[in-house]
C-alpha atoms as a PDB file:
ATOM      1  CA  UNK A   1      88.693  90.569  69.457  1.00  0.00           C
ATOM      2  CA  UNK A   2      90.735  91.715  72.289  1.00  0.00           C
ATOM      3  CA  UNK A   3      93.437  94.279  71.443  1.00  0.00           C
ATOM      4  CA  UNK A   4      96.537  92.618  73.844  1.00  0.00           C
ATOM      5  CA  UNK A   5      99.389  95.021  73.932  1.00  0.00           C
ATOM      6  CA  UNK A   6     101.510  92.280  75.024  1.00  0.00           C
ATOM      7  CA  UNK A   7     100.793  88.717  75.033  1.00  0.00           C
ATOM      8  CA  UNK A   8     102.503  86.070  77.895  1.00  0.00           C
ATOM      9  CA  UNK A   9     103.789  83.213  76.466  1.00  0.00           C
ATOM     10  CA  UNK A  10     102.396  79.611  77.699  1.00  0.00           C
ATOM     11  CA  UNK A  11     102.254  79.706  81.528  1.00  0.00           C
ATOM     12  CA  UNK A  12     101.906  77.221  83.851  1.00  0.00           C
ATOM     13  CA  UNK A  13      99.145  77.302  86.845  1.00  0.00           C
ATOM     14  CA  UNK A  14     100.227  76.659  90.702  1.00  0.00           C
ATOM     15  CA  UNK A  15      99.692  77.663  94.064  1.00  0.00           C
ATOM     16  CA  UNK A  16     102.611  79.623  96.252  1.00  0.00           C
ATOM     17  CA  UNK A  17     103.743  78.134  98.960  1.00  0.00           C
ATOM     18  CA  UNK A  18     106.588  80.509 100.267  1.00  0.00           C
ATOM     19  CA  UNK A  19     108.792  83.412  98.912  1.00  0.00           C
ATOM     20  CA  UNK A  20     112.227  83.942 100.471  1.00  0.00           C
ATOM     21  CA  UNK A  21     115.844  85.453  99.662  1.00  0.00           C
ATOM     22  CA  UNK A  22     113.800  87.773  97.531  1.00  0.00           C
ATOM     23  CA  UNK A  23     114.259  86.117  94.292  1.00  0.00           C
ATOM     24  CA  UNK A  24     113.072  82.531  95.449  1.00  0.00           C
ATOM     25  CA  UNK A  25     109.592  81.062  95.473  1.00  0.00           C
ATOM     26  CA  UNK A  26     108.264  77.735  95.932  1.00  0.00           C
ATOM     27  CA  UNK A  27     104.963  77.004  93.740  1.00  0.00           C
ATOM     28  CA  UNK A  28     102.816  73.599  94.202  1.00  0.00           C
ATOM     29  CA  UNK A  29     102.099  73.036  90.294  1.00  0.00           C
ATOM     30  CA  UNK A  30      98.492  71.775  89.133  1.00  0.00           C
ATOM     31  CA  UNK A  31     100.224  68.282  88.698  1.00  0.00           C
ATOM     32  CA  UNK A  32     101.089  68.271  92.295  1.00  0.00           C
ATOM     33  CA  UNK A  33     105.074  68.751  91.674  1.00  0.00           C
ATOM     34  CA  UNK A  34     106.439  71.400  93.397  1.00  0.00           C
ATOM     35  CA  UNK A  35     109.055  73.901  91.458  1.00  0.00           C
ATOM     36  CA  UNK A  36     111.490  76.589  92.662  1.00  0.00           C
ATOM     37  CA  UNK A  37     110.944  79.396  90.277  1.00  0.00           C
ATOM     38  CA  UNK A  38     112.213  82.743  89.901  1.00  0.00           C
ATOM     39  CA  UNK A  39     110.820  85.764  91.420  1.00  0.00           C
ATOM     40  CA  UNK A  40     112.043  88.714  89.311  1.00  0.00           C
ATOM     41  CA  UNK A  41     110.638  91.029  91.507  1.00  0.00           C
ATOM     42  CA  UNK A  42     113.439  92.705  94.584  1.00  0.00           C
ATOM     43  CA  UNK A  43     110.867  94.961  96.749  1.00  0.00           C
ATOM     44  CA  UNK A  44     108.899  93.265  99.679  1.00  0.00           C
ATOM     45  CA  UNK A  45     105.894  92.856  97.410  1.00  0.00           C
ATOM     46  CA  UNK A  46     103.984  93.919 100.265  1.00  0.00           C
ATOM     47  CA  UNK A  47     100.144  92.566 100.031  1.00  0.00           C
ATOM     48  CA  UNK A  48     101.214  90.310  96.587  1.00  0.00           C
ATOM     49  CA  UNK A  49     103.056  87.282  98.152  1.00  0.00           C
ATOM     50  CA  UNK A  50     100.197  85.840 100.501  1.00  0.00           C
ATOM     51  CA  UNK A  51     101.333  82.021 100.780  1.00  0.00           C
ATOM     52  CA  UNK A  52      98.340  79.676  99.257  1.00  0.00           C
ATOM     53  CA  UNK A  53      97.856  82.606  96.674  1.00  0.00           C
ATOM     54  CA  UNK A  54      97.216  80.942  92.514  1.00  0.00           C
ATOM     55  CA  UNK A  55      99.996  82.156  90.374  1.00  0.00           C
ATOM     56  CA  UNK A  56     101.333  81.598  86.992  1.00  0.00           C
ATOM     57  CA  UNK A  57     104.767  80.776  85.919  1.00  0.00           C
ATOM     58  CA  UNK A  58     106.589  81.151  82.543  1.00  0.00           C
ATOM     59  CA  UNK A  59     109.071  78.433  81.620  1.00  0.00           C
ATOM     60  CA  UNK A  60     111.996  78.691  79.838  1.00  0.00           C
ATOM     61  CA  UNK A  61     113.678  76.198  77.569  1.00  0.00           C
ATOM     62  CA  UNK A  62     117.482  77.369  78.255  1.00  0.00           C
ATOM     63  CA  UNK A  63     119.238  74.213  79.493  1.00  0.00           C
ATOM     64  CA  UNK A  64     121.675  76.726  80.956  1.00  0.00           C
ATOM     65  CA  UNK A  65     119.345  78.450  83.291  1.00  0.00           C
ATOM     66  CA  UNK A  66     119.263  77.246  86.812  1.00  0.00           C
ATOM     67  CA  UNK A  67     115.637  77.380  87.759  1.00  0.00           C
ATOM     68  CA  UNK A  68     113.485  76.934  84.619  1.00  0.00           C
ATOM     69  CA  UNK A  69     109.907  78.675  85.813  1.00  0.00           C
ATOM     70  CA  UNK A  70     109.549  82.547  86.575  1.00  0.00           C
ATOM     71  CA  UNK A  71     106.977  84.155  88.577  1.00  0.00           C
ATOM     72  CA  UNK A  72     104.713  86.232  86.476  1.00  0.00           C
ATOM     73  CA  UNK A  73     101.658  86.613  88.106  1.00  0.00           C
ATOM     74  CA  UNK A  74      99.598  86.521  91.370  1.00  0.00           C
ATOM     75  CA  UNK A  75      96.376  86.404  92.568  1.00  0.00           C
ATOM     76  CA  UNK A  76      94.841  88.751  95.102  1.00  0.00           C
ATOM     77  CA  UNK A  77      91.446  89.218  96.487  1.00  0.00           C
ATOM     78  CA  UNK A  78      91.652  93.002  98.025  1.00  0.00           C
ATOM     79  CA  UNK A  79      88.516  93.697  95.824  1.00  0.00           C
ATOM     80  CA  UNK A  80      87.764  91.022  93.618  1.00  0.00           C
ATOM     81  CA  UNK A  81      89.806  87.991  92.125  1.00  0.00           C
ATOM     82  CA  UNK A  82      92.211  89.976  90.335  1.00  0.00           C
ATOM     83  CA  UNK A  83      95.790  88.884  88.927  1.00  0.00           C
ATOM     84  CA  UNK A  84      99.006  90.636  89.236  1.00  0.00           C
ATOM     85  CA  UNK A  85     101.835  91.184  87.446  1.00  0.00           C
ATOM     86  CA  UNK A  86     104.870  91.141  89.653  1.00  0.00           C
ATOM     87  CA  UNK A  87     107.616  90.351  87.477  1.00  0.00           C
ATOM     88  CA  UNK A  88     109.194  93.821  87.265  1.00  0.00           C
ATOM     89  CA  UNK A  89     111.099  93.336  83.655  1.00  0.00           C
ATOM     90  CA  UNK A  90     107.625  93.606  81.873  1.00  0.00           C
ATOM     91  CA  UNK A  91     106.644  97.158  82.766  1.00  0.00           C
ATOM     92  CA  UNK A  92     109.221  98.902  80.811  1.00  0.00           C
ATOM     93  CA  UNK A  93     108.843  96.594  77.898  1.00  0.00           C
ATOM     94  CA  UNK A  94     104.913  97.178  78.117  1.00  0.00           C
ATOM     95  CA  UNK A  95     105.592 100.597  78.037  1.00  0.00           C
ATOM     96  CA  UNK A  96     107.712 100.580  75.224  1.00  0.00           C
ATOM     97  CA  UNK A  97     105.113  99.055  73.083  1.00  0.00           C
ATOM     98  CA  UNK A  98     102.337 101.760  73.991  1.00  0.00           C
ATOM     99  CA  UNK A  99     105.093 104.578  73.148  1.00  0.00           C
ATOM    100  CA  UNK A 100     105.167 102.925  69.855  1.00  0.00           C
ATOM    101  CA  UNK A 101     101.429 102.612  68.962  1.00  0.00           C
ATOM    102  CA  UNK A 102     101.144 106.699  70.836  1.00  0.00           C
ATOM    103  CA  UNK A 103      98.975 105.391  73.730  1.00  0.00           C
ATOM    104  CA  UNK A 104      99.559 108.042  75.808  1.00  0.00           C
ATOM    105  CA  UNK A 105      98.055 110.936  73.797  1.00  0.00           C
ATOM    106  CA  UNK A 106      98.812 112.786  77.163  1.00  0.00           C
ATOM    107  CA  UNK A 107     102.823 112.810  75.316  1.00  0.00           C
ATOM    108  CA  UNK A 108     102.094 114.848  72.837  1.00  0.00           C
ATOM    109  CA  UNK A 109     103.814 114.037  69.434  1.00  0.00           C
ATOM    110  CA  UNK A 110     107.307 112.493  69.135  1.00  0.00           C
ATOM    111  CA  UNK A 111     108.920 110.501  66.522  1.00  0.00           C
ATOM    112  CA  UNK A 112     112.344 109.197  68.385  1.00  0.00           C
ATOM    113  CA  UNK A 113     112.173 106.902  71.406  1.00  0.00           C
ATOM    114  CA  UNK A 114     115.256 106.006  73.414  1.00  0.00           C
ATOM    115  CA  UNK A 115     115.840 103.971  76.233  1.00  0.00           C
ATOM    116  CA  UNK A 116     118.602 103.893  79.245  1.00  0.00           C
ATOM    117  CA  UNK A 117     119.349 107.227  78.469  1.00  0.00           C
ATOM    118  CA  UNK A 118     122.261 108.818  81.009  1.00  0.00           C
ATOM    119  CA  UNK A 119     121.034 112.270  83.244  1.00  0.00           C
ATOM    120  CA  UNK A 120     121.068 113.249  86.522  1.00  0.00           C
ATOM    121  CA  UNK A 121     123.636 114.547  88.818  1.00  0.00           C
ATOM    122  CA  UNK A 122     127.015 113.861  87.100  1.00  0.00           C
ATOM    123  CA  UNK A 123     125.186 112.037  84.786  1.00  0.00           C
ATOM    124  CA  UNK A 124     125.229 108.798  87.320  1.00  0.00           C
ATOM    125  CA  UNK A 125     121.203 108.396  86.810  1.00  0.00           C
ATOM    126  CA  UNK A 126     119.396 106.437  83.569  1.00  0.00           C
ATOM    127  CA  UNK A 127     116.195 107.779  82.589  1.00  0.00           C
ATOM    128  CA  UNK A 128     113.522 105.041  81.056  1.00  0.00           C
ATOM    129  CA  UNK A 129     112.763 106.450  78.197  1.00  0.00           C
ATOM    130  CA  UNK A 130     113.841 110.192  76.793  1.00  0.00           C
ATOM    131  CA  UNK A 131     111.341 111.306  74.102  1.00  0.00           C
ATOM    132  CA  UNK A 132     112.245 113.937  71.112  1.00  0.00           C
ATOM    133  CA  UNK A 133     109.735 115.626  68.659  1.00  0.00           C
ATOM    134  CA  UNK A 134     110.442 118.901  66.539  1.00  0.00           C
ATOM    135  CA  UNK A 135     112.659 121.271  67.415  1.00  0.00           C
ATOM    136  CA  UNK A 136     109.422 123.109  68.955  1.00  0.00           C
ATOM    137  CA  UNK A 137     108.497 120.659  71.192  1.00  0.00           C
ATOM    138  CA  UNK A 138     110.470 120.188  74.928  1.00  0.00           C
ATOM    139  CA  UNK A 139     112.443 116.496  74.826  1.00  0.00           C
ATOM    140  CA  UNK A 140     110.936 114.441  77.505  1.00  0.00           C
ATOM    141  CA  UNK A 141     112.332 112.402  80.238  1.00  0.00           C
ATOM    142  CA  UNK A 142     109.854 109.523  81.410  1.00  0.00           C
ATOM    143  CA  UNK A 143     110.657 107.530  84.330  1.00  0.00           C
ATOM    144  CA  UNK A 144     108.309 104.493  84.784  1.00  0.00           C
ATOM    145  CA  UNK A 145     107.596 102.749  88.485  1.00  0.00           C
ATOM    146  CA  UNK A 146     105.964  99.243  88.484  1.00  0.00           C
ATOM    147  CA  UNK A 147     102.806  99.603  91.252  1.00  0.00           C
ATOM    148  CA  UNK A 148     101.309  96.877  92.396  1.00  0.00           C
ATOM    149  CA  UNK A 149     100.156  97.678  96.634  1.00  0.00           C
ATOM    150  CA  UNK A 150      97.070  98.769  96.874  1.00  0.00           C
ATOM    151  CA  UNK A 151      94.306 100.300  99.583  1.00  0.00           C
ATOM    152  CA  UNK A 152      91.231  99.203  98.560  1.00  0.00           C
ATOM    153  CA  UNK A 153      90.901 100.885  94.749  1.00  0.00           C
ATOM    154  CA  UNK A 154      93.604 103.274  95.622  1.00  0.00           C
ATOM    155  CA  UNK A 155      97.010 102.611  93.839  1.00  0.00           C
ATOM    156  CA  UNK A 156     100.220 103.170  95.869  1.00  0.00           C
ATOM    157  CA  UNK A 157     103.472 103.696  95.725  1.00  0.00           C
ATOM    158  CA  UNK A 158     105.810 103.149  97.109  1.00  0.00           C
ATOM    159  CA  UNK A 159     105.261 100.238  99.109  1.00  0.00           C
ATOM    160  CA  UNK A 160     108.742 100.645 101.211  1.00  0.00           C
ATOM    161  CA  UNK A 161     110.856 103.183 101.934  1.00  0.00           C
ATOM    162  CA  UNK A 162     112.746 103.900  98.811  1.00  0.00           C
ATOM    163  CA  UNK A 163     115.935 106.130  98.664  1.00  0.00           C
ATOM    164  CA  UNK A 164     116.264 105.274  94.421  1.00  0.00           C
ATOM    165  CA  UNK A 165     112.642 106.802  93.663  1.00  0.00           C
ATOM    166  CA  UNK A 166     113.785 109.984  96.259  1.00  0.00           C
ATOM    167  CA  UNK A 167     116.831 110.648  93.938  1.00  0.00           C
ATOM    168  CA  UNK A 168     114.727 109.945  90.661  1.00  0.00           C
ATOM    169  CA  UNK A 169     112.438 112.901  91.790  1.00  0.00           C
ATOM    170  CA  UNK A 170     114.959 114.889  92.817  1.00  0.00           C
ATOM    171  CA  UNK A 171     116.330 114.482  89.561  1.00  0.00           C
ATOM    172  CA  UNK A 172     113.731 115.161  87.193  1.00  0.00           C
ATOM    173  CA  UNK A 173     112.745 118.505  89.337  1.00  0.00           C
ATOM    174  CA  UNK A 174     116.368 119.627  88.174  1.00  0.00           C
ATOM    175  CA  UNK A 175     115.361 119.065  84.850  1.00  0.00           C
ATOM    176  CA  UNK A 176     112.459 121.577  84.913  1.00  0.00           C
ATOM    177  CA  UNK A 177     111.488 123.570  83.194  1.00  0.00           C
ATOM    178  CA  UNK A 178     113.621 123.242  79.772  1.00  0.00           C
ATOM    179  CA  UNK A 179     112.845 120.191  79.002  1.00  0.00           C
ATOM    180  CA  UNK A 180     109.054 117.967  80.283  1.00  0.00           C
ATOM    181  CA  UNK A 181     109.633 115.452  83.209  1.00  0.00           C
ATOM    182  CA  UNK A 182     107.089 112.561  83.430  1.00  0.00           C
ATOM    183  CA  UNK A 183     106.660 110.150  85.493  1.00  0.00           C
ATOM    184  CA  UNK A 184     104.500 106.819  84.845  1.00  0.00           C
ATOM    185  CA  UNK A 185     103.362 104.317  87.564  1.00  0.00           C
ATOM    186  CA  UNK A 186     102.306 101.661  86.016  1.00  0.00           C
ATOM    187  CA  UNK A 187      99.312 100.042  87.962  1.00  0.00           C
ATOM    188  CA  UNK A 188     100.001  96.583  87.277  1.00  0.00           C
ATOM    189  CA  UNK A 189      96.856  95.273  88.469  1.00  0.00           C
ATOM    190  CA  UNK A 190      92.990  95.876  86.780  1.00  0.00           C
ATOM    191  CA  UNK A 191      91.052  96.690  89.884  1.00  0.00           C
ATOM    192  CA  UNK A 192      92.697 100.272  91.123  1.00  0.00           C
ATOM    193  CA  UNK A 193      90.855 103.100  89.265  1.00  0.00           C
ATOM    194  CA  UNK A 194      92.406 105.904  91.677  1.00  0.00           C
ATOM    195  CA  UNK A 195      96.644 106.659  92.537  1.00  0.00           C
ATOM    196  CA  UNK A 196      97.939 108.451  95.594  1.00  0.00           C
ATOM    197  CA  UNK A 197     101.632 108.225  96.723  1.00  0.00           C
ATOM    198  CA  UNK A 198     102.092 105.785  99.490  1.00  0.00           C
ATOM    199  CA  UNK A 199     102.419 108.112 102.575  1.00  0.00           C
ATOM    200  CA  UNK A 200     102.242 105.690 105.048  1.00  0.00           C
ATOM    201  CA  UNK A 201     105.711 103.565 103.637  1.00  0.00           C
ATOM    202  CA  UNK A 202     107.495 106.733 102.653  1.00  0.00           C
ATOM    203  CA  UNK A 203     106.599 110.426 103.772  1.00  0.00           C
ATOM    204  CA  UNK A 204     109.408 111.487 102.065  1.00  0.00           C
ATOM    205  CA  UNK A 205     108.750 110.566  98.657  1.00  0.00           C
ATOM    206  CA  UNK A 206     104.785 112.046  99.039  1.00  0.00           C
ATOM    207  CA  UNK A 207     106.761 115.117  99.801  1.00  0.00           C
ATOM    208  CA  UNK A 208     108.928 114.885  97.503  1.00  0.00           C
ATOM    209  CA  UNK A 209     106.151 114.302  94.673  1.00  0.00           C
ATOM    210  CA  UNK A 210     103.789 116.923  95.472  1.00  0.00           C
ATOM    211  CA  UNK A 211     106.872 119.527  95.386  1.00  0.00           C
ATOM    212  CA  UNK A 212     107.567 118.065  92.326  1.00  0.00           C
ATOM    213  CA  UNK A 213     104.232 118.520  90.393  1.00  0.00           C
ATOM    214  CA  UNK A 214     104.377 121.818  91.948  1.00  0.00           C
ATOM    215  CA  UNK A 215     107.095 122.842  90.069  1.00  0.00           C
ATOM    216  CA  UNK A 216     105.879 121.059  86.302  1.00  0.00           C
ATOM    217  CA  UNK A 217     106.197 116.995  86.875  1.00  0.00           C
ATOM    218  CA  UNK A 218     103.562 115.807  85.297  1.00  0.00           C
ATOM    219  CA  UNK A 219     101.696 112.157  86.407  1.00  0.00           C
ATOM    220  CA  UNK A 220     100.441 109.415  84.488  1.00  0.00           C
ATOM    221  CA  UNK A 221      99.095 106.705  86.530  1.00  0.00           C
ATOM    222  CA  UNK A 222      98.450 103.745  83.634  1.00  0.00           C
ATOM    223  CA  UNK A 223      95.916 101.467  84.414  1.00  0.00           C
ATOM    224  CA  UNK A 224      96.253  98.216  83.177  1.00  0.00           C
ATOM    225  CA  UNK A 225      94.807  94.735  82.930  1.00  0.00           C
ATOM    226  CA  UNK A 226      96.650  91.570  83.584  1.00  0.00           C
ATOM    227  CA  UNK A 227      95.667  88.529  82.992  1.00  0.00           C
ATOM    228  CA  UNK A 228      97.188  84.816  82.078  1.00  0.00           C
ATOM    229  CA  UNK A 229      96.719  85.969  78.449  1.00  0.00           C
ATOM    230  CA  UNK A 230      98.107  89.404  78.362  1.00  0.00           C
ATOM    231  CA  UNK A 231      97.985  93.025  79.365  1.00  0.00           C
ATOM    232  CA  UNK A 232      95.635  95.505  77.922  1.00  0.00           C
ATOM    233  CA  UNK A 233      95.861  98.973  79.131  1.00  0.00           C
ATOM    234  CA  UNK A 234      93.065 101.174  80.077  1.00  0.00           C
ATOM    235  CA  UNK A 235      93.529 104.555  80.762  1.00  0.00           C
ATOM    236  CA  UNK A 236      94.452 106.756  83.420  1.00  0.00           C
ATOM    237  CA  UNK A 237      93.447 106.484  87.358  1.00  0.00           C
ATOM    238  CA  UNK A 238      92.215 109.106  89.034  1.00  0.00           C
ATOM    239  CA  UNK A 239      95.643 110.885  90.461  1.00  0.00           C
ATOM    240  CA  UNK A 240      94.626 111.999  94.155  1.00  0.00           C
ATOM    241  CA  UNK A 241      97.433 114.136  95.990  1.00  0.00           C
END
């Protein structure tokens, strides 16, 4: 029996056919109808959004909502058929659910999870998740980044420039060493097994992430595999910096 730690509800098989304005893409449905769904995904989704691609969409029963179907997964070929999860809600809610069944013995012990929780300069940042144990025990701040581009079986990220993860390092440096900084990528795809920052799209965050683990980040690149009927996760990658 496979141990899911998160199921997807019913989805519905199709074939992209273009993404554009970010959050729009048009899918070609097994029945032949073609749908507008949702993409709840804002970065360029660089090497995931290949026109002619399968994908799966969720469907929601909300008369309210405008477009009905969501983009949940695609399918890439960079090393074998392998589906991704791009809709970039999930990861945090994943996460949540391995902090609750102590996944990541890597965390040491805690027994109070919060989310959203306000740091940062001026306190104008929100961590993911902020972790407490006994008094003994540093709190930790996690920050989790969804990953999904890919060289070969080397995780990357980021796949753009991005000015939001700079800051996020930035911040969690400051944080060092009084309380434990962490930050999670979670490889959203089955068929990485290694994780390197993504030089080539941002020099400035590699930089900014080696100085950082220099000075007490610490890394958890989660593997994990996605599929039509659910995630599992499976360990670390190999972290290469």
């Amino acid at each position: 029996m496979i141990d899911w730690l998160y199921r997807y509800p019913p989805l519905y098989p199709g074939i992209l056919l273009k993404r554009y304005k970010r959050f729009f893409v048009d899918v070609q449905l097994a029945s032949g109808e073609i749908v507008t769904a949702h993409c709840p995904n804002t970065g360029p989704m660089t090497g995931v959004s290949t026109p002619l691609s399968a994908v799966q969409l969720s469907k929601s029963e909300n008369p309210n909502r405008k477009l009905a179907y969501t983009l949940e997964l695609i399918q890439v070929n960079d090393n074998e058929p392998t589906w991704v999860g791009v809709n970039t809600i999930l990861p945090n809610r994943v996460v949540k659910l391995a902090l609750v069944k102590y996944l990541f013995p890597e965390l040491g012990d805690y027994n109070l999870i919060k989310t959203e929780v306000v740091y940062g300069l001026d306190n104008k940042s929100r961590v993911d998740f902020f972790l407490t144990g006994s008094l003994e025990e540093r709190p930790i701040y996690l920050e989790v980044k969804n990953t999904t581009f890919c060289d070969g079986r080397l995780a990357l990220f980021p796949d753009t420039e991005t000015t939001r993860g700079q800051k996020h390092l930035r911040e969690l440096m400051a944080l060092l060493p009084l309380t434990r900084a962490v930050m999670l990528y979670f490889i959203n795809r089955g068929d990485c097994t290694e994780f390197s920052p993504g030089d080539r799209t941002d020099p400035v965050y590699g930089k900014l992430l080696r100085q950082a683990i220099a000075v007490g980040l610490e890394v958890l690149p989660c593997r994990f595999d996605i599929s039509p009927e659910g995630i599992r996760y499976l360990g670390l990658a190999k972290l290469k910096i």
